[in-house]
Protein backbone atom coordinates (compact mmCIF):
# COMPACT_ATOMS: atom_id res chain seq x y z
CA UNK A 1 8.59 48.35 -42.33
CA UNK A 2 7.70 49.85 -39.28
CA UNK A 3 3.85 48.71 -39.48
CA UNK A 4 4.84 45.20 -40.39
CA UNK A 5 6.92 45.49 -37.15
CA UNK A 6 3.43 46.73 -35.52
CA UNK A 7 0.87 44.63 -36.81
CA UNK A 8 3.45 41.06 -36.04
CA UNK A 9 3.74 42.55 -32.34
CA UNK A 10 -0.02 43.20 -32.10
CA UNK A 11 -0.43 39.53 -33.26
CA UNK A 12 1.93 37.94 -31.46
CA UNK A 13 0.75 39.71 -27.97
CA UNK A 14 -2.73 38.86 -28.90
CA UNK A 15 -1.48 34.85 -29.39
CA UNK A 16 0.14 35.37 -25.73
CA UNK A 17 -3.14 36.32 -24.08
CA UNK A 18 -5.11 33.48 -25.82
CA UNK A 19 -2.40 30.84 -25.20
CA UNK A 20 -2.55 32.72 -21.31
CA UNK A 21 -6.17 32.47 -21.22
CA UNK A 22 -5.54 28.17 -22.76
CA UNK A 23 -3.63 27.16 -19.71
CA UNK A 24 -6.14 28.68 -17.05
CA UNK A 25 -8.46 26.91 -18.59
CA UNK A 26 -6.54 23.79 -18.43
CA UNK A 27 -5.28 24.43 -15.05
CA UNK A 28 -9.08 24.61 -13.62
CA UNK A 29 -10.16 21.69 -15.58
CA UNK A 30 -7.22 19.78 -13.54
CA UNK A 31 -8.55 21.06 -10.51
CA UNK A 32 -11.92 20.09 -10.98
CA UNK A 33 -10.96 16.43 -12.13
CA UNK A 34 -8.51 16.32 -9.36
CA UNK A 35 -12.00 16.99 -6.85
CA UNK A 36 -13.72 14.23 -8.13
CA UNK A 37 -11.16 11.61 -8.94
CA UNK A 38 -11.16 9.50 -4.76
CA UNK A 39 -7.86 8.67 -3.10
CA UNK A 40 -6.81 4.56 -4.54
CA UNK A 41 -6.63 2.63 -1.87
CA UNK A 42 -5.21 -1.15 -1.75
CA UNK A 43 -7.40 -3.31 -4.03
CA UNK A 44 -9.62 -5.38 -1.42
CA UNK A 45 -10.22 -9.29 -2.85
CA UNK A 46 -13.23 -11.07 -1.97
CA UNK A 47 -11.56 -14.54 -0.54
CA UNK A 48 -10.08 -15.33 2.72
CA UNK A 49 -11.15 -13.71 5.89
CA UNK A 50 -12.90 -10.76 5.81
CA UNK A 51 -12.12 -7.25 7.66
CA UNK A 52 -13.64 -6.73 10.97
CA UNK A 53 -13.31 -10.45 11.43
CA UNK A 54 -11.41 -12.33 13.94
CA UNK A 55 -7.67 -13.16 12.37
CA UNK A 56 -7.16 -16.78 12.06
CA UNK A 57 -4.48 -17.67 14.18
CA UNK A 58 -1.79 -19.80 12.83
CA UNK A 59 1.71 -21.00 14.17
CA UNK A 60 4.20 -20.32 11.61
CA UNK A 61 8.26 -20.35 11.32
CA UNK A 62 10.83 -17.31 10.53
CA UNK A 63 13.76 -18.01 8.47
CA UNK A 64 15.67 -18.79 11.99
CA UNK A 65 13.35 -21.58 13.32
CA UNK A 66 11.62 -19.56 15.26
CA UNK A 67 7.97 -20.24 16.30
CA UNK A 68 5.70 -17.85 16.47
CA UNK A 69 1.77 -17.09 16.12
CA UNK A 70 0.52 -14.81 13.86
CA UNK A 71 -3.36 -13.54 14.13
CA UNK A 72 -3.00 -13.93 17.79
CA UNK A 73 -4.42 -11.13 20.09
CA UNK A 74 -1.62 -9.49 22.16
CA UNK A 75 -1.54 -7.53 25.13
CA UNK A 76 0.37 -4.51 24.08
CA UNK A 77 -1.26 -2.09 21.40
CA UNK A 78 0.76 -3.24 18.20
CA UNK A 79 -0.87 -4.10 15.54
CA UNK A 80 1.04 -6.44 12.71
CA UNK A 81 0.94 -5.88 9.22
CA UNK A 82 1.36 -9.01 6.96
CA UNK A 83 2.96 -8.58 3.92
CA UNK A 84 2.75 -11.47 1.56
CA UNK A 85 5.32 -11.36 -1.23
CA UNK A 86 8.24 -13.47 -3.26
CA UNK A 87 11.59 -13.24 -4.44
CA UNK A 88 10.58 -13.30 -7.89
CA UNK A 89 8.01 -10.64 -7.39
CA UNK A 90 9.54 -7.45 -9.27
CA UNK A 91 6.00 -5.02 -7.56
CA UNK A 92 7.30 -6.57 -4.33
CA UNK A 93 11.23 -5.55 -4.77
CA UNK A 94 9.89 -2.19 -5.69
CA UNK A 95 8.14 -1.94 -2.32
CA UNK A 96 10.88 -3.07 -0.07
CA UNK A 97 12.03 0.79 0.36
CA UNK A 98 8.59 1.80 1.30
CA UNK A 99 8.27 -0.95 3.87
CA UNK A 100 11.73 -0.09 5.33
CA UNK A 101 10.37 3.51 5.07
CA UNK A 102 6.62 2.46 7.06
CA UNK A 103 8.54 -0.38 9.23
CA UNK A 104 10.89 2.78 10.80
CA UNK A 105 7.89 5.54 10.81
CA UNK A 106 5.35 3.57 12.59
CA UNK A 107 7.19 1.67 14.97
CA UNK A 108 5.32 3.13 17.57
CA UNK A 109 2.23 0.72 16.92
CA UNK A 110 3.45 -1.47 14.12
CA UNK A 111 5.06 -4.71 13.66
CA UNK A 112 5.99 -5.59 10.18
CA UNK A 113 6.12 -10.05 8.84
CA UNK A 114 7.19 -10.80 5.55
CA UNK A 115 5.41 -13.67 4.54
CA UNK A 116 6.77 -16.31 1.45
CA UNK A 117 6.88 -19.68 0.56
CA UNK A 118 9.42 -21.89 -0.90
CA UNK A 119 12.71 -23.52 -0.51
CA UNK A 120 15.08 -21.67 2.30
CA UNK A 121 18.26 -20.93 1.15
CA UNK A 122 16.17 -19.15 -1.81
CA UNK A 123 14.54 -16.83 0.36
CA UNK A 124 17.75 -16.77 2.46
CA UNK A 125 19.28 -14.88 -0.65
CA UNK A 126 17.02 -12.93 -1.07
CA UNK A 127 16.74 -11.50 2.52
CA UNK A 128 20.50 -11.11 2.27
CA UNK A 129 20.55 -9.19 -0.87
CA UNK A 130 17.82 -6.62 -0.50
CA UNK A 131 19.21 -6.31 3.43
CA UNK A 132 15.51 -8.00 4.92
CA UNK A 133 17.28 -8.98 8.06
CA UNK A 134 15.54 -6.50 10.27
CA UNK A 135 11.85 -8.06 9.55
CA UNK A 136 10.68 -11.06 10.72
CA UNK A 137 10.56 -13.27 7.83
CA UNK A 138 8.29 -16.42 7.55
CA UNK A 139 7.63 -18.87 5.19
CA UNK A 140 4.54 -20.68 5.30
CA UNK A 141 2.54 -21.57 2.26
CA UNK A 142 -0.34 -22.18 4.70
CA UNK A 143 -0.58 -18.70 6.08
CA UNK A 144 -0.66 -17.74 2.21
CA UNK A 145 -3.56 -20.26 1.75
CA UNK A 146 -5.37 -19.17 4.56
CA UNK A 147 -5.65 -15.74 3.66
CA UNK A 148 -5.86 -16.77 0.07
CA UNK A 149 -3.59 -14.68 -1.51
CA UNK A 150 -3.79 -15.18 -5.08
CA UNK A 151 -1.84 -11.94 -6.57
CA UNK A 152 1.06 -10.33 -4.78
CA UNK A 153 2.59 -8.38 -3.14
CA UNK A 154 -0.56 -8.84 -0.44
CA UNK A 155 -1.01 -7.13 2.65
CA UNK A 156 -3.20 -8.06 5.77
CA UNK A 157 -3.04 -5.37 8.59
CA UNK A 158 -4.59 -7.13 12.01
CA UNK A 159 -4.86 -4.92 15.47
CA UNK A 160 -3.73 -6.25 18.96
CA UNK A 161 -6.79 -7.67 19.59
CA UNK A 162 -6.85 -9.99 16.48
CA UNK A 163 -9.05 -8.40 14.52
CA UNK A 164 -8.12 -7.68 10.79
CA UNK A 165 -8.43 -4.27 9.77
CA UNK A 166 -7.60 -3.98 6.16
CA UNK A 167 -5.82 -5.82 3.33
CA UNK A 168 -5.66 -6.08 -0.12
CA UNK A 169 -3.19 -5.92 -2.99
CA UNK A 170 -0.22 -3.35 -2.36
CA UNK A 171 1.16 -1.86 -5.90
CA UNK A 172 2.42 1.92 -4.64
CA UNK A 173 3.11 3.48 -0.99
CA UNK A 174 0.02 4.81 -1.35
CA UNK A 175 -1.58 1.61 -1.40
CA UNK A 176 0.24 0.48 1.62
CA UNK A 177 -0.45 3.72 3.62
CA UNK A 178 -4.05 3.38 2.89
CA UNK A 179 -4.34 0.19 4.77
CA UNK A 180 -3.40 1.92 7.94
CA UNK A 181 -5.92 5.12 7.26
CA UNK A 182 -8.17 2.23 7.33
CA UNK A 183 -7.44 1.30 10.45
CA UNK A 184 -7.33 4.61 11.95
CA UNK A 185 -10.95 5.71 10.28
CA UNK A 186 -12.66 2.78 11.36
CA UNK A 187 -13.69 1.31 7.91
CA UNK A 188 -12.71 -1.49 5.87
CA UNK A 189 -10.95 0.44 3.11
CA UNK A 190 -9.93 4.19 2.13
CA UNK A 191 -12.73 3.44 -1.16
CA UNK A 192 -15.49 2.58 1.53
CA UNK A 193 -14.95 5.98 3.88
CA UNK A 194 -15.07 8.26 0.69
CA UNK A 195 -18.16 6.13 -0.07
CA UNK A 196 -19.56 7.45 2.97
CA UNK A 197 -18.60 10.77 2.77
CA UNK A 198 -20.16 11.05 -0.20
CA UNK A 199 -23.80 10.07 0.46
């Protein structure tokens, strides 16, 4: 009895130190894929004006009437970040936290526009249900056009001077973040600087 008891200890300790040995294994193979997987940054799309360009400037409306120009250089150092999306977007819902979130942590240099189309009272319900009243919130189908935004939710992030310095398509935080590590690198996406950090 006793070297039954002996032999099933020796084999079970033996089982430990492989299964022991298993997840170091694993846990380095993580690593190593972790190293070569890059950062996903917002998906850029080929239409509308390109980054490093000149913003178009365009005179839109906010949900109150008001007028105001988007695009259009300004004389503080804000930039704005233009976030295209619709009420019966469910990505876009998801993301209204994390705009709340960026819209209160980068105040310091950042203006946030919600950009839709469609009829008012609509977007007016939305606004009022997912509590949107602190953005500015405009509807023009034309500043959608311009940019042409096919997929949402969109982003376009443009500096004080006018100049657009990243967009693309905006499906996580991490998306949105990387637009304004674009900025602050100097290139037109996260995917381009690891480009050139590679090389």
């Amino acid at each position: 009895m006793n070297i039954a008891l002996l032999v099933s200890n020796i084999v079970l300790w033996i089982l430990v130190a492989g299964l022991a040995l298993t997840v170091l294994a694993l846990a380095r193979q993580i690593g190593i894929l972790h190293e070569r997987i890059a950062p996903a940054g917002a998906l850029m799309i080929r239409g509308g004006p390109k980054v490093g360009e000149q913003a178009p400037v365009l005179e839109v409306t906010d949900l109150h009437g008001q007028d105001l120009w988007v695009g259009k250089p300004c004389d503080d150092a804000r930039s704005t970040l233009v976030f295209f999306l619709s009420p019966t977007c469910p990505v876009c819902k998801t993301l209204l936290p994390v705009l709340k979130s960026s819209k209160k942590s980068e105040r310091d240099w950042l203006d946030v526009i919600l950009a839709s189309d469609g009829d008012v009272a609509g977007q007016q319900a939305f606004v009022d249900e997912y509590e949107l009243g602190g953005f500015t919130y405009v509807l023009s189908t034309n500043l959608g056009m311009t940019y042409q935004v096919g997929k949402l939710p969109f982003a376009v992030l443009v500096d004080h001077d006018g100049v657009i310095r990243a967009k693309g398509l905006v499906n996580s935080r991490e998306h949105l973040e990387s637009l304004f590590e674009a900025k602050e690198r100097g290139v037109a996406s996260v995917q381009e600087y690891v480009a050139g950090k590679s090389q």
